[in-house]
Protein backbone atom coordinates (compact mmCIF):
# COMPACT_ATOMS: atom_id res chain seq x y z
CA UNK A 1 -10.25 1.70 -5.41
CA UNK A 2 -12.54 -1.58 -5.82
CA UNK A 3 -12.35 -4.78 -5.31
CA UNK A 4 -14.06 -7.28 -7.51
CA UNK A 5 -16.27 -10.28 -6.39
CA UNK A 6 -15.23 -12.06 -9.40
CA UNK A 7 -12.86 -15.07 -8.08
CA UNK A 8 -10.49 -14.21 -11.44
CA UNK A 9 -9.43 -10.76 -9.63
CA UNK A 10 -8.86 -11.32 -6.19
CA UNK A 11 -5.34 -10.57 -6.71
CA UNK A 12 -6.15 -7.11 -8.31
CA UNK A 13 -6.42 -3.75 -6.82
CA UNK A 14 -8.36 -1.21 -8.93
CA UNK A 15 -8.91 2.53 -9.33
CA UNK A 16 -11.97 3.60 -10.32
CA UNK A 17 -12.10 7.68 -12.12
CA UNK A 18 -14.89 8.90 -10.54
CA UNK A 19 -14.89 11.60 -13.18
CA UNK A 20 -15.75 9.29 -15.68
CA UNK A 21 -16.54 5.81 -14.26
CA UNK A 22 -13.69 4.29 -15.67
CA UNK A 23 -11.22 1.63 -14.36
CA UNK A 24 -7.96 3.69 -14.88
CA UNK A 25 -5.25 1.65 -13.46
CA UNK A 26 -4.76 -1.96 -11.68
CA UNK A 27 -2.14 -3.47 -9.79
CA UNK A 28 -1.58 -7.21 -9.26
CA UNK A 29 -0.87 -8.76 -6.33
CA UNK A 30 -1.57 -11.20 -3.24
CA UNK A 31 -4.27 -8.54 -1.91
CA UNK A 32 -6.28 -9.82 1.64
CA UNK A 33 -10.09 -8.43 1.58
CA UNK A 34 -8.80 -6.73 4.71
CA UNK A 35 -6.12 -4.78 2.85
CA UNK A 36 -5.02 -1.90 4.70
CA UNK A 37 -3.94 0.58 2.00
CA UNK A 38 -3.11 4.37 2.44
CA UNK A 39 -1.71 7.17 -0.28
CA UNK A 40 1.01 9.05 -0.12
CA UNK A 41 0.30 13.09 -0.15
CA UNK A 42 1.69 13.86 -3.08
CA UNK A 43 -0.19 10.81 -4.83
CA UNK A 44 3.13 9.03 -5.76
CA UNK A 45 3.33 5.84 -3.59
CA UNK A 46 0.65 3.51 -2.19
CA UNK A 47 1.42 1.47 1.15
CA UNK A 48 -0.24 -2.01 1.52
CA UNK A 49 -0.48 -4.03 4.53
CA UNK A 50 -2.07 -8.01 5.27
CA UNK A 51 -0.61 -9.38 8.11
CA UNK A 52 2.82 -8.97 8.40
CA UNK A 53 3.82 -7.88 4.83
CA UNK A 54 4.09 -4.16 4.16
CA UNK A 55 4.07 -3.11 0.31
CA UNK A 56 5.30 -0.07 -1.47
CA UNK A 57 3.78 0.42 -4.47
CA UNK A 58 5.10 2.92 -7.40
CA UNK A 59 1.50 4.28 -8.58
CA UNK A 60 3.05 5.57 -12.11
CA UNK A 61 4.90 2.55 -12.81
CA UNK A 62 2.64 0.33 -11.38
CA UNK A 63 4.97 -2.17 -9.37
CA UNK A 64 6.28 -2.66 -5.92
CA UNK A 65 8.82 -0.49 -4.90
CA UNK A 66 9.66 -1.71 -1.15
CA UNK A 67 8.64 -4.46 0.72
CA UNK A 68 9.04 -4.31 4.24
CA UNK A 69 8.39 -7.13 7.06
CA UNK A 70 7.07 -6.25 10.50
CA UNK A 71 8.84 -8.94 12.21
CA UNK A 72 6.11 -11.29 13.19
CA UNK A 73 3.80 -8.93 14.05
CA UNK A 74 0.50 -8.56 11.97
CA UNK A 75 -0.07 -4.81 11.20
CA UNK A 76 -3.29 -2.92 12.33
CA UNK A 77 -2.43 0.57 11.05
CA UNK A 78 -0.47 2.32 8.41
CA UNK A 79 -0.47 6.20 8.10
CA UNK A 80 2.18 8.36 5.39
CA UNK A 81 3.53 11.30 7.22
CA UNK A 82 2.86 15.46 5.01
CA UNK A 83 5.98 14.74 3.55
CA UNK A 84 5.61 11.62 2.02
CA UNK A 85 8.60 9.83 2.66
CA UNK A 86 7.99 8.19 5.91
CA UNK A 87 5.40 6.08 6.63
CA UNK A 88 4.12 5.23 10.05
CA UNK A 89 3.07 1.85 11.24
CA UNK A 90 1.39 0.19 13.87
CA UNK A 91 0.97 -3.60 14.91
CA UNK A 92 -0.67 -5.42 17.30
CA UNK A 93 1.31 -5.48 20.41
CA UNK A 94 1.17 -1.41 20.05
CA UNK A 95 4.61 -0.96 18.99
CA UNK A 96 4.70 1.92 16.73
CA UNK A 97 7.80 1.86 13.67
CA UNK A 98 9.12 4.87 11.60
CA UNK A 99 10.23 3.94 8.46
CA UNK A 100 11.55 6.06 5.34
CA UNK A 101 9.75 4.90 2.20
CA UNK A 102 10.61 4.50 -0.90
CA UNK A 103 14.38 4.00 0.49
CA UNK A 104 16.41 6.77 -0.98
CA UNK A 105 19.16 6.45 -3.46
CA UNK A 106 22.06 8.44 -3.28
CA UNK A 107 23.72 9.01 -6.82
């Protein structure tokens, strides 16, 4: 990932191939330049926290999948569990939540 110093892309979030030194993908957003952002095992999802605003993000399709509020709280740590599916997270007055991300849909 990379963040820009150009003013035009503070809302961006990119991913650099290291292979080749290209930008390969981008997703737009409100992004803080304290973003707290972890991946998913399996490489699907991306969590993203600022404050008190929790973001799923879809990597293939490129858009928010879940967005979660921590009740007032501002977050200080975000972790995805081996299976992928539940994410932990951590705020400041040390309360620790479990939640299952993306939410499931039964058909």
């Amino acid at each position: 990932m990379a963040r820009s110093a150009d003013t035009k892309c503070e809302n961006e979030l990119s991913f650099l191939n290291l292979a080749d030194e290209s930008m390969n993908r981008k997703l737009t957003g409100a992004f803080a330049s304290n973003e707290l952002v972890e991946f998913s095992s399996d490489g699907k999802y991306l969590a993203t926290a600022n404050g008190r605003a929790i973001r799923i993000w879809d990597l293939a399709a490129g858009h928010i999948v879940q967005a979660i509020d921590t009740l007032g709280r501002n977050t200080v740590g975000i972790a995805w569990m081996n299976n992928a599916s539940v994410l932990l997270v951590v705020t400041e007055d040390r309360r620790m939540r479990v939640l299952v991300c993306p939410p499931r849909v039964n058909r």
